[in-house]
C-alpha atoms as a PDB file:
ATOM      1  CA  UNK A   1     -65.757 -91.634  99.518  1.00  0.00           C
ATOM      2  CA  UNK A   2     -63.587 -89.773  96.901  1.00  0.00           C
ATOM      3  CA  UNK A   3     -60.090 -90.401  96.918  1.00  0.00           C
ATOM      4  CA  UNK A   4     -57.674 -87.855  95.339  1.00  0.00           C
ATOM      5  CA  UNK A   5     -54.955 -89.221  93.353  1.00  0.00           C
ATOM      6  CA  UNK A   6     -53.158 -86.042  92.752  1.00  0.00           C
ATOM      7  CA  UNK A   7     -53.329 -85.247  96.965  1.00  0.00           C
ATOM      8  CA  UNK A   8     -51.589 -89.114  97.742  1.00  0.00           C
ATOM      9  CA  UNK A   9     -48.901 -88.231  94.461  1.00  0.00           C
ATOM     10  CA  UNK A  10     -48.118 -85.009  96.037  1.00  0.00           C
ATOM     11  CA  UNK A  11     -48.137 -85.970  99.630  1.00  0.00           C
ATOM     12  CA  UNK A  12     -45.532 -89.003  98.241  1.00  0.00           C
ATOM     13  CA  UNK A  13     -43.460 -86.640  96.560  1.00  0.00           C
ATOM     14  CA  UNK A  14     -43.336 -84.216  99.806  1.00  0.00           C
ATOM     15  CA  UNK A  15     -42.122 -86.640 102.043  1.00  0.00           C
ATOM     16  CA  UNK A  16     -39.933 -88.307  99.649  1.00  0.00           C
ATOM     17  CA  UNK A  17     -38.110 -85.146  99.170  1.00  0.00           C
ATOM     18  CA  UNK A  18     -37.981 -84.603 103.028  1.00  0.00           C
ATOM     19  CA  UNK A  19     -36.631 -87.824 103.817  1.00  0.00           C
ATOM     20  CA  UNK A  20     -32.939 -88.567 104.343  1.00  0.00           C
ATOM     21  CA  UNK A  21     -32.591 -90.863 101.448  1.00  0.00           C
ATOM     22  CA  UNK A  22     -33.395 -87.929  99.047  1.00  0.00           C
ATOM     23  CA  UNK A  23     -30.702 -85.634 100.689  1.00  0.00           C
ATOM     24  CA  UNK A  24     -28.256 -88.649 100.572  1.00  0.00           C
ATOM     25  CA  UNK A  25     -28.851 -89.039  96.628  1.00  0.00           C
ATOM     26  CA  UNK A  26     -28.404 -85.039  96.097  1.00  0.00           C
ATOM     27  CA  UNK A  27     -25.649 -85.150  97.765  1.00  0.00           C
ATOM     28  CA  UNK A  28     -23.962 -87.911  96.304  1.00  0.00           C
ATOM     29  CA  UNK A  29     -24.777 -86.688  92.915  1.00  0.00           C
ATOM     30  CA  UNK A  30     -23.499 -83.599  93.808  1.00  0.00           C
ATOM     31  CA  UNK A  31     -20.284 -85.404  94.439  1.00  0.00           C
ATOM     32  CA  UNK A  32     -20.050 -87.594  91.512  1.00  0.00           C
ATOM     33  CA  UNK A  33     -20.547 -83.960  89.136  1.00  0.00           C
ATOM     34  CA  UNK A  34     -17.658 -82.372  91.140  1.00  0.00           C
ATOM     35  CA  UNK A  35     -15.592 -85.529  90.692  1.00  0.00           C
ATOM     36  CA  UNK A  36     -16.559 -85.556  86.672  1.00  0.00           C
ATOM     37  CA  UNK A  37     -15.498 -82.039  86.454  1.00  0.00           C
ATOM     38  CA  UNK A  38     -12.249 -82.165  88.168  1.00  0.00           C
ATOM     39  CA  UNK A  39     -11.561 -85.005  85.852  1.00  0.00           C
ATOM     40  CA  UNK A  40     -12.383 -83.463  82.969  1.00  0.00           C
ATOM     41  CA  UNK A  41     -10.508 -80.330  83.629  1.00  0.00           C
ATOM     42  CA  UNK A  42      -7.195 -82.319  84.200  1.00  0.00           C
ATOM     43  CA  UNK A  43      -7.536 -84.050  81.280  1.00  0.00           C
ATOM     44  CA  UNK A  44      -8.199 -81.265  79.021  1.00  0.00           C
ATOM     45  CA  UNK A  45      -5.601 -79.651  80.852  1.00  0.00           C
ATOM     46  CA  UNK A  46      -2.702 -82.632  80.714  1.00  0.00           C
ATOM     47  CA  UNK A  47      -4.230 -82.435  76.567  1.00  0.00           C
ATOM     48  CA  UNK A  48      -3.707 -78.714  76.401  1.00  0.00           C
ATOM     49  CA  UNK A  49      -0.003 -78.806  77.328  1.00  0.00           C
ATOM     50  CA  UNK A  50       0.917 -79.187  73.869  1.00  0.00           C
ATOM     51  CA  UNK A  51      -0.357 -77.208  70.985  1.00  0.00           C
ATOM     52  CA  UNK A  52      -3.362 -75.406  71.920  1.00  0.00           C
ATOM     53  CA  UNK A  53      -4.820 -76.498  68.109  1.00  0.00           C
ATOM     54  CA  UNK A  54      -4.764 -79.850  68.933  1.00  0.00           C
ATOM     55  CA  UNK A  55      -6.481 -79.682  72.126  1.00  0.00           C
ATOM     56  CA  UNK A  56      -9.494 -77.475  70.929  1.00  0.00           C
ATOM     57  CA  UNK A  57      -9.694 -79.386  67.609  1.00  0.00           C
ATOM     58  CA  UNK A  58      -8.204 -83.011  68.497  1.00  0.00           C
ATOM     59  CA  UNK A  59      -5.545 -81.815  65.338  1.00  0.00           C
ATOM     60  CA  UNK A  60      -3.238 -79.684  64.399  1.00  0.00           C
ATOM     61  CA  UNK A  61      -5.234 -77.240  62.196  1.00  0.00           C
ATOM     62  CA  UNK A  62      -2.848 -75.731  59.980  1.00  0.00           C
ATOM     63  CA  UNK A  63      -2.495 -72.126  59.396  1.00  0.00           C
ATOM     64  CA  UNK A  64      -3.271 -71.268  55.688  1.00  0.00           C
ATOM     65  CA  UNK A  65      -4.297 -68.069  55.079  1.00  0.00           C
ATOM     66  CA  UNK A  66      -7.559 -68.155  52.907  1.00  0.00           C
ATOM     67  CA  UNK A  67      -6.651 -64.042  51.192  1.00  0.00           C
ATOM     68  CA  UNK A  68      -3.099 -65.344  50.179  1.00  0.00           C
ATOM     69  CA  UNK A  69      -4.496 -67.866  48.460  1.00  0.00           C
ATOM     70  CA  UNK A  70      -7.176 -66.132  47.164  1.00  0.00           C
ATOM     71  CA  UNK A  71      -5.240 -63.432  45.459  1.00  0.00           C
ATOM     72  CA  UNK A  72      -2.751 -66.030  44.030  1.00  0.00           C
ATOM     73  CA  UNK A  73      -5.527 -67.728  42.486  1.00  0.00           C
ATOM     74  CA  UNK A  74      -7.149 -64.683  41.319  1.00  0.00           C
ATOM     75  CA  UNK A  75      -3.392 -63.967  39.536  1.00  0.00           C
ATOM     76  CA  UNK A  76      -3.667 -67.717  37.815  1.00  0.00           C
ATOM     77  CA  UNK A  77      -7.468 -67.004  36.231  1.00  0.00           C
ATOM     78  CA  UNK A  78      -6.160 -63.796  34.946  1.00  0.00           C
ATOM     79  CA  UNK A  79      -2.837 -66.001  33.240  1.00  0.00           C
ATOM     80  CA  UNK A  80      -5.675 -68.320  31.619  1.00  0.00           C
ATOM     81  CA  UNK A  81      -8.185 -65.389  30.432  1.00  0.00           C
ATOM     82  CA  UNK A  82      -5.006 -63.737  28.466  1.00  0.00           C
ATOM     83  CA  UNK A  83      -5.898 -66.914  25.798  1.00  0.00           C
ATOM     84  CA  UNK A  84      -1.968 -66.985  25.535  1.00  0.00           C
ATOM     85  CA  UNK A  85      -1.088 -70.984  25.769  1.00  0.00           C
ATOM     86  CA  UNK A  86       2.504 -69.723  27.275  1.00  0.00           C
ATOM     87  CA  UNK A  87       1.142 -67.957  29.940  1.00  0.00           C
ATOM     88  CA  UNK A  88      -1.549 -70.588  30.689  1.00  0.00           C
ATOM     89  CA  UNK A  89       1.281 -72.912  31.118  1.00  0.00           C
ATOM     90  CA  UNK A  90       2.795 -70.391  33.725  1.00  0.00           C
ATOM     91  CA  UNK A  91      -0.461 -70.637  35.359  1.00  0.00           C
ATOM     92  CA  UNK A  92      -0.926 -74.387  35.660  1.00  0.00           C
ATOM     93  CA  UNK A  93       3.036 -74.649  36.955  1.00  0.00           C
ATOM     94  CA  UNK A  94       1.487 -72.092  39.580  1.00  0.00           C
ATOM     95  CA  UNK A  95      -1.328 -73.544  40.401  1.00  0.00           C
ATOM     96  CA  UNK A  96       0.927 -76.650  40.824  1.00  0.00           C
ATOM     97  CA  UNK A  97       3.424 -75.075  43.376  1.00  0.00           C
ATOM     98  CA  UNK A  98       0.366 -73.347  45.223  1.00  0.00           C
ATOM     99  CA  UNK A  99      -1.283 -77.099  45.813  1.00  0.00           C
ATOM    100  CA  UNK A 100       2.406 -78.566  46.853  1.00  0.00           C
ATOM    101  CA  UNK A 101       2.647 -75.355  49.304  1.00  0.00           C
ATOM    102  CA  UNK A 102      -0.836 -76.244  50.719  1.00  0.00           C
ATOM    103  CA  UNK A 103       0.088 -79.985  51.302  1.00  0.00           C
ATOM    104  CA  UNK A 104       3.353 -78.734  52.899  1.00  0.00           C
ATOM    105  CA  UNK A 105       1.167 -76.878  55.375  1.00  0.00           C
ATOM    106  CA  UNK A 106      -1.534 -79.063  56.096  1.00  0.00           C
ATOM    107  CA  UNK A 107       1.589 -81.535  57.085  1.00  0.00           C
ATOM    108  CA  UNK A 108       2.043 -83.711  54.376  1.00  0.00           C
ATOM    109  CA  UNK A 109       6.194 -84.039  53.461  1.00  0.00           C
ATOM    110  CA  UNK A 110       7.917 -84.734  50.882  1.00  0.00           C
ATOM    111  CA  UNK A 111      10.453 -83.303  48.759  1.00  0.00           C
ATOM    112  CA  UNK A 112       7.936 -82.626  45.820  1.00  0.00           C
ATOM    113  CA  UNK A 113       3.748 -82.448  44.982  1.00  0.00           C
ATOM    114  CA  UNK A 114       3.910 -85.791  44.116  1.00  0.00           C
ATOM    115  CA  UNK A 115       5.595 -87.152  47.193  1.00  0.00           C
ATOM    116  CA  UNK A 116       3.196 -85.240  49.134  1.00  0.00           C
ATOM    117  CA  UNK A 117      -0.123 -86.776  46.973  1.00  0.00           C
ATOM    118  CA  UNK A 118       1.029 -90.230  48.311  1.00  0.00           C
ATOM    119  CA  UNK A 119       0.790 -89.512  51.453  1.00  0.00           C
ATOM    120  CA  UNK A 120      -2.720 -88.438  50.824  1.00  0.00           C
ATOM    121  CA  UNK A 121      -5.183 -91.141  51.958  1.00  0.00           C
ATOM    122  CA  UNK A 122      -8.147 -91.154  49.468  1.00  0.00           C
ATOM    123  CA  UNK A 123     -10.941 -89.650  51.297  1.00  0.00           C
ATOM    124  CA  UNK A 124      -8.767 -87.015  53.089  1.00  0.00           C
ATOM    125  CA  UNK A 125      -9.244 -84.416  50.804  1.00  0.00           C
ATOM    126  CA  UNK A 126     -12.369 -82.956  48.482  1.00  0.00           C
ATOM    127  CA  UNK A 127     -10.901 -83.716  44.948  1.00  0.00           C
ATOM    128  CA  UNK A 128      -7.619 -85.396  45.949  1.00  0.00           C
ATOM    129  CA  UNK A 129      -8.555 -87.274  42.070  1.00  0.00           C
ATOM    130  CA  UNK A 130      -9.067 -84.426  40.223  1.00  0.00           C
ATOM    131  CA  UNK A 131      -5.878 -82.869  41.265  1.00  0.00           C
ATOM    132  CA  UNK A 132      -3.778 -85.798  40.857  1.00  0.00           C
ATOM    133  CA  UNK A 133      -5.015 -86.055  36.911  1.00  0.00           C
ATOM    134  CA  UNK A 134      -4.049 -82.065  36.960  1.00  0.00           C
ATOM    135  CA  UNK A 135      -0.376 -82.972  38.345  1.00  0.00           C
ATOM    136  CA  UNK A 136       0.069 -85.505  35.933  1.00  0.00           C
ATOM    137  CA  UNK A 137      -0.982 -82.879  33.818  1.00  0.00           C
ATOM    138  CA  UNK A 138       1.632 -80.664  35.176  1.00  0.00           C
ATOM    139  CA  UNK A 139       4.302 -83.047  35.230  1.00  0.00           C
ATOM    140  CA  UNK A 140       3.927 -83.968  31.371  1.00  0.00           C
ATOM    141  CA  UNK A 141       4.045 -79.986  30.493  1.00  0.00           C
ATOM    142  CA  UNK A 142       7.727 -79.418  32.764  1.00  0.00           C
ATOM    143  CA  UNK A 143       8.733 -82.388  31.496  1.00  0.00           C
ATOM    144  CA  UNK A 144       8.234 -82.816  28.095  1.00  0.00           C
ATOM    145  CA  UNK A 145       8.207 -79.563  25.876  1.00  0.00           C
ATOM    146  CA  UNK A 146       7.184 -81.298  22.939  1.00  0.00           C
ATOM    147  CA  UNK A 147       3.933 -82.208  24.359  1.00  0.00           C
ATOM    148  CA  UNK A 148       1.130 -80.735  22.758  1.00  0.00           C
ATOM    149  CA  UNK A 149      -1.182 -79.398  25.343  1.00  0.00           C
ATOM    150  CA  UNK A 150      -4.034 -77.105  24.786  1.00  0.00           C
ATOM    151  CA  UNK A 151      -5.920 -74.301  26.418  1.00  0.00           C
ATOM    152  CA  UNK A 152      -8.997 -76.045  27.730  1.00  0.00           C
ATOM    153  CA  UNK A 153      -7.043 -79.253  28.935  1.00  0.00           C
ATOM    154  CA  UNK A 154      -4.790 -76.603  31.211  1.00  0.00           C
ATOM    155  CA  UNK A 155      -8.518 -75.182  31.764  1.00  0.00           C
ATOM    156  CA  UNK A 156      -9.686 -78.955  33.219  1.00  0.00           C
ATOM    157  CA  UNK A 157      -6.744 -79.406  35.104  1.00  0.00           C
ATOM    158  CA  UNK A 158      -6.899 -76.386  37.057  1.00  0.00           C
ATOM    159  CA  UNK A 159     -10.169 -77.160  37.372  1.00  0.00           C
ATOM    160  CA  UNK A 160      -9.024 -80.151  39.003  1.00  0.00           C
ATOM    161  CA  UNK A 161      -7.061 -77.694  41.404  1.00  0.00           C
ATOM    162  CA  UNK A 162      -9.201 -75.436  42.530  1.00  0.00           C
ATOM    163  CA  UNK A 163     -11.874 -78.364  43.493  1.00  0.00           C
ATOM    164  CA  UNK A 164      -9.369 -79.013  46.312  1.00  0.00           C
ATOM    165  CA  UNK A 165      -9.081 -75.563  47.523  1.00  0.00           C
ATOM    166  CA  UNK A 166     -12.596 -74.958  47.259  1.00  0.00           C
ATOM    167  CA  UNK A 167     -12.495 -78.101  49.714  1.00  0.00           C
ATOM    168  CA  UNK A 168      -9.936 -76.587  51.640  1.00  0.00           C
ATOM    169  CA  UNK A 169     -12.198 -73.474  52.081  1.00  0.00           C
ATOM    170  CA  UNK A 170      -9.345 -71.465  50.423  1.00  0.00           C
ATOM    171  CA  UNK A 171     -11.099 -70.025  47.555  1.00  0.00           C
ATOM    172  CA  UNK A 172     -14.960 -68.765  47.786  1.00  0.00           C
END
């Protein structure tokens, strides 16, 4: 007397799938995925209404363009491989006013870079540290034109700059 496991499995599965309790559960399942669906489509939908950033990202992404950027800071390097301190100085003030312009975008506000770096949680941004010890930096050139600044510190602190657009994906 041989009994065949895989014949009594199959012959299970065969009338399981013919009975009326299977075609109940497919159809209810059926159901419940249509239901999901619709739901999901109204709510991206109602989310959508707004700015279409914010519903595909869950933010509003802002809209910095990477070559604009690029160029400027391609302009800067060029300032700092003259070797002239003056125009290194003109570099760092632009390298300043490029990082304040990218805050303004991104949707930080304030009236100036520094009001904008408070509003900066730390974490937010690659090198938000780096670039705040630039813009002191910064602030202590425009500020006071006594102070006695070389080329390499201006070097390090736009150093400290560019870490955050790398981080940005604006230079690369």
């Amino acid at each position: 007397m041989d009994i065949n496991i895989f014949a009594i499995i199959q012959s299970l599965y065969e009338s399981f799938v013919a009975s009326v309790f299977f075609h109940f559960l497919k159809n209810l399942s059926a159901f419940v995925i249509a239901v999901l669906l619709i739901a999901d489509i109204l709510l991206l939908s109602k989310r959508a209404r707004g700015d279409w950033k914010i519903a595909v990202y869950g933010a509003k992404i802002p809209d910095l363009k990477k070559s604009k950027y690029a160029q400027k800071w391609i302009d800067i390097n060029k300032k700092i491989e003259s070797g002239d301190l003056s125009q290194a100085k003109v570099a760092l003030i632009e390298a300043d006013q490029m990082f304040s312009e990218a805050l303004d975008k991104i949707g930080y506000e304030g009236k100036d870079t520094g009001e904008r770096i408070a509003q900066v949680r730390s974490g937010q941004l690659i090198g938000l540290e780096e670039a705040v010890q630039s813009h002191e930096i910064f602030k202590k050139v425009v500020h006071d034109s006594g102070y006695g600044i070389n080329l390499e510190e201006i070097k390090t602190a736009l150093a400290g700059y560019e870490r955050v657009f790398m981080g940005l994906e604006l230079l690369g």
